[in-house]
Each structure stands twice: as structure tokens, then as C-alpha cells.
C-alpha atoms as a PDB file:
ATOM      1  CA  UNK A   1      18.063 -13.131 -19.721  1.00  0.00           C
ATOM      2  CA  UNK A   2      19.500 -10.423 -21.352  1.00  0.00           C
ATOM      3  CA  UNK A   3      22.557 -10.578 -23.833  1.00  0.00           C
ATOM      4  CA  UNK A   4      24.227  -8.632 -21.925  1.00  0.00           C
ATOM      5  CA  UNK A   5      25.341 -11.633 -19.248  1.00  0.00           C
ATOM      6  CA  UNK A   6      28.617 -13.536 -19.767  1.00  0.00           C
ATOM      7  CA  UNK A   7      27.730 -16.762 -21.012  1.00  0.00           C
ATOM      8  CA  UNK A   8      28.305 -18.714 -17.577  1.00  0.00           C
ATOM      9  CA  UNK A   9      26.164 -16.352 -15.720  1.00  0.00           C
ATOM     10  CA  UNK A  10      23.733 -18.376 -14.188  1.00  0.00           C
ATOM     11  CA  UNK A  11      20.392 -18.699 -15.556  1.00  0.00           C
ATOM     12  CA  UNK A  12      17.899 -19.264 -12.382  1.00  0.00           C
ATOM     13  CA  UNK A  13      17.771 -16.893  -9.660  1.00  0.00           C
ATOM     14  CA  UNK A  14      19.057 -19.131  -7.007  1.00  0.00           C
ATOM     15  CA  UNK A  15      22.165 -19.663  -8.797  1.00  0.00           C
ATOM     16  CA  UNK A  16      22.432 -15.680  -9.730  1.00  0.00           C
ATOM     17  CA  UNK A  17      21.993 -15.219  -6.112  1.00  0.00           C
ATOM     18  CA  UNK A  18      24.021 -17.808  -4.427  1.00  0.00           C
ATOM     19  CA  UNK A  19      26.973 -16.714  -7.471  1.00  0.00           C
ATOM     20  CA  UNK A  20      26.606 -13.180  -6.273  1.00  0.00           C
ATOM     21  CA  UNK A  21      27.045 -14.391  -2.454  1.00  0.00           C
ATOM     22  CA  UNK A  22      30.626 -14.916  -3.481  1.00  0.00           C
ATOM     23  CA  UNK A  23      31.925 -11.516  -4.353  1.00  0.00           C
ATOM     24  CA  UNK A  24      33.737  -9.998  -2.223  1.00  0.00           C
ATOM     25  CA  UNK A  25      33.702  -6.393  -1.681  1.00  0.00           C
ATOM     26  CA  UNK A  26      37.527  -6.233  -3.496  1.00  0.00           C
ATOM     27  CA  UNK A  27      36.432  -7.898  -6.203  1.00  0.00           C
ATOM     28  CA  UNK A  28      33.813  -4.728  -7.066  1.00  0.00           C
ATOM     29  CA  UNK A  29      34.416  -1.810  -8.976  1.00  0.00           C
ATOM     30  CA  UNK A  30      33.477   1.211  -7.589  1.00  0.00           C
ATOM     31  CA  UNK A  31      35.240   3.694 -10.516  1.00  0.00           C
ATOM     32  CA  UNK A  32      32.177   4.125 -12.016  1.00  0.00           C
ATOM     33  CA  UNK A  33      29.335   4.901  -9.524  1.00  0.00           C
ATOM     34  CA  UNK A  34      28.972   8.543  -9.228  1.00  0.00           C
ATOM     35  CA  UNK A  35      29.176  10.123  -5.875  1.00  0.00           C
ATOM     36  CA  UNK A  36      26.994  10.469  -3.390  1.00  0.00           C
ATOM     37  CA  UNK A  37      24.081  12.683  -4.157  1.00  0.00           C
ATOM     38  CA  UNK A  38      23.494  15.906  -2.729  1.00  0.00           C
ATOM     39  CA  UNK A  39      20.668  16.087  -0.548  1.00  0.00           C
ATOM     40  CA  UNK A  40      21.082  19.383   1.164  1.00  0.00           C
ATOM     41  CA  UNK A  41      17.452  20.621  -0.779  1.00  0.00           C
ATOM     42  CA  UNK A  42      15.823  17.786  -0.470  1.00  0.00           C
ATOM     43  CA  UNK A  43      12.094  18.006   0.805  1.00  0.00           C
ATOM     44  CA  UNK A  44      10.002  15.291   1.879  1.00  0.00           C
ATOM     45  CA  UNK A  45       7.922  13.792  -0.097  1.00  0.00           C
ATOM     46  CA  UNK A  46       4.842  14.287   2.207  1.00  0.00           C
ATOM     47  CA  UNK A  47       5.429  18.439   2.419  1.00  0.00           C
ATOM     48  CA  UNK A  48       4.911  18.488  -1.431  1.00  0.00           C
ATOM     49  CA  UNK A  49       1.636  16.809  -1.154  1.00  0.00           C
ATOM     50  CA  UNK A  50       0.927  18.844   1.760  1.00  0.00           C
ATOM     51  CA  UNK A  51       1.848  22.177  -0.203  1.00  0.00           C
ATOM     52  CA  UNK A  52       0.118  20.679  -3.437  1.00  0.00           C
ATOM     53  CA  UNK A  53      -3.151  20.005  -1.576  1.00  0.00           C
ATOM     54  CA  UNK A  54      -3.023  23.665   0.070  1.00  0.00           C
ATOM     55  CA  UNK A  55      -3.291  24.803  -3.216  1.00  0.00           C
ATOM     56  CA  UNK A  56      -5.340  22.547  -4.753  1.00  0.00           C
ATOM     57  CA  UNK A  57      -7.749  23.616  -1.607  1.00  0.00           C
ATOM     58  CA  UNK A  58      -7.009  27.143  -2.603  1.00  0.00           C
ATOM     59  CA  UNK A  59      -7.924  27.137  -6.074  1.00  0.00           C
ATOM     60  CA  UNK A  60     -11.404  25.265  -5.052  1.00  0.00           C
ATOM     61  CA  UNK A  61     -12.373  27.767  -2.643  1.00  0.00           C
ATOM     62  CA  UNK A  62     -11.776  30.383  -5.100  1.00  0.00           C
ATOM     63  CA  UNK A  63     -14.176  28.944  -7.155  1.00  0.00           C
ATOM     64  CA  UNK A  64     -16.710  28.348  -5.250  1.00  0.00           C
ATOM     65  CA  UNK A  65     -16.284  32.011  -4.289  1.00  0.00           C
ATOM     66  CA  UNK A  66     -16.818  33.189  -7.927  1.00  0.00           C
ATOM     67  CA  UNK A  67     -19.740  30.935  -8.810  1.00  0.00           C
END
């Protein structure tokens, strides 16, 4: 592990895991997460493949036009 961890962080998983299980939503700082992002312009993923292959499709026809 890091040294980042307080020293009585627990070293195996299922100790992180069943330490973490404990926390209660209180006990969590929030101050410092930034708010939610903004995703009012978001596009899927797939349409910018979709776009990217149109002109991918383009550009080949093109030039096998010109040859």
C-alpha cells in the first residue's frame, strides 16, 4: 500500500472492505467533492463513432473517386 494510509489502515482487502462497511454516511466529508457535473452537452458515446465513421466513410469514397 501506499504511504499515504494511516498506519492502522488495514492491509488486506477484506479488512479495507469490512473497515469501510463501518462508515457511516456522517462520518464523510463531502466539502471537497466538486459538484455535480454538467451534462447538458453531453453526446453519447455511440453518435461520435457514428459521426466519426460517416466521415471516415466519406473520406474513403473520395478517394476511391480520385484514383
Amino acid at each position: 500500500m501506499s504511504d499515504n494510509y494511516p498506519s492502522d489502515y488495514p492491509r488486506s482487502r477484506a479488512k479495507a472492505i469490512a473497515a469501510l462497511r463501518t462508515v457511516r454516511d456522517e462520518d464523510i466529508d463531502f466539502s471537497e467533492i466538486p459538484e455535480t457535473t454538467n451534462f447538458s452537452n453531453w453526446t453519447p458515446v455511440g453518435e461520435k463513432f457514428k459521426k466519426a465513421a460517416e466521415h471516415n466513410l466519406t473520406v474513403l469514397n473520395e478517394k476511391i473517386r480520385a484514383g
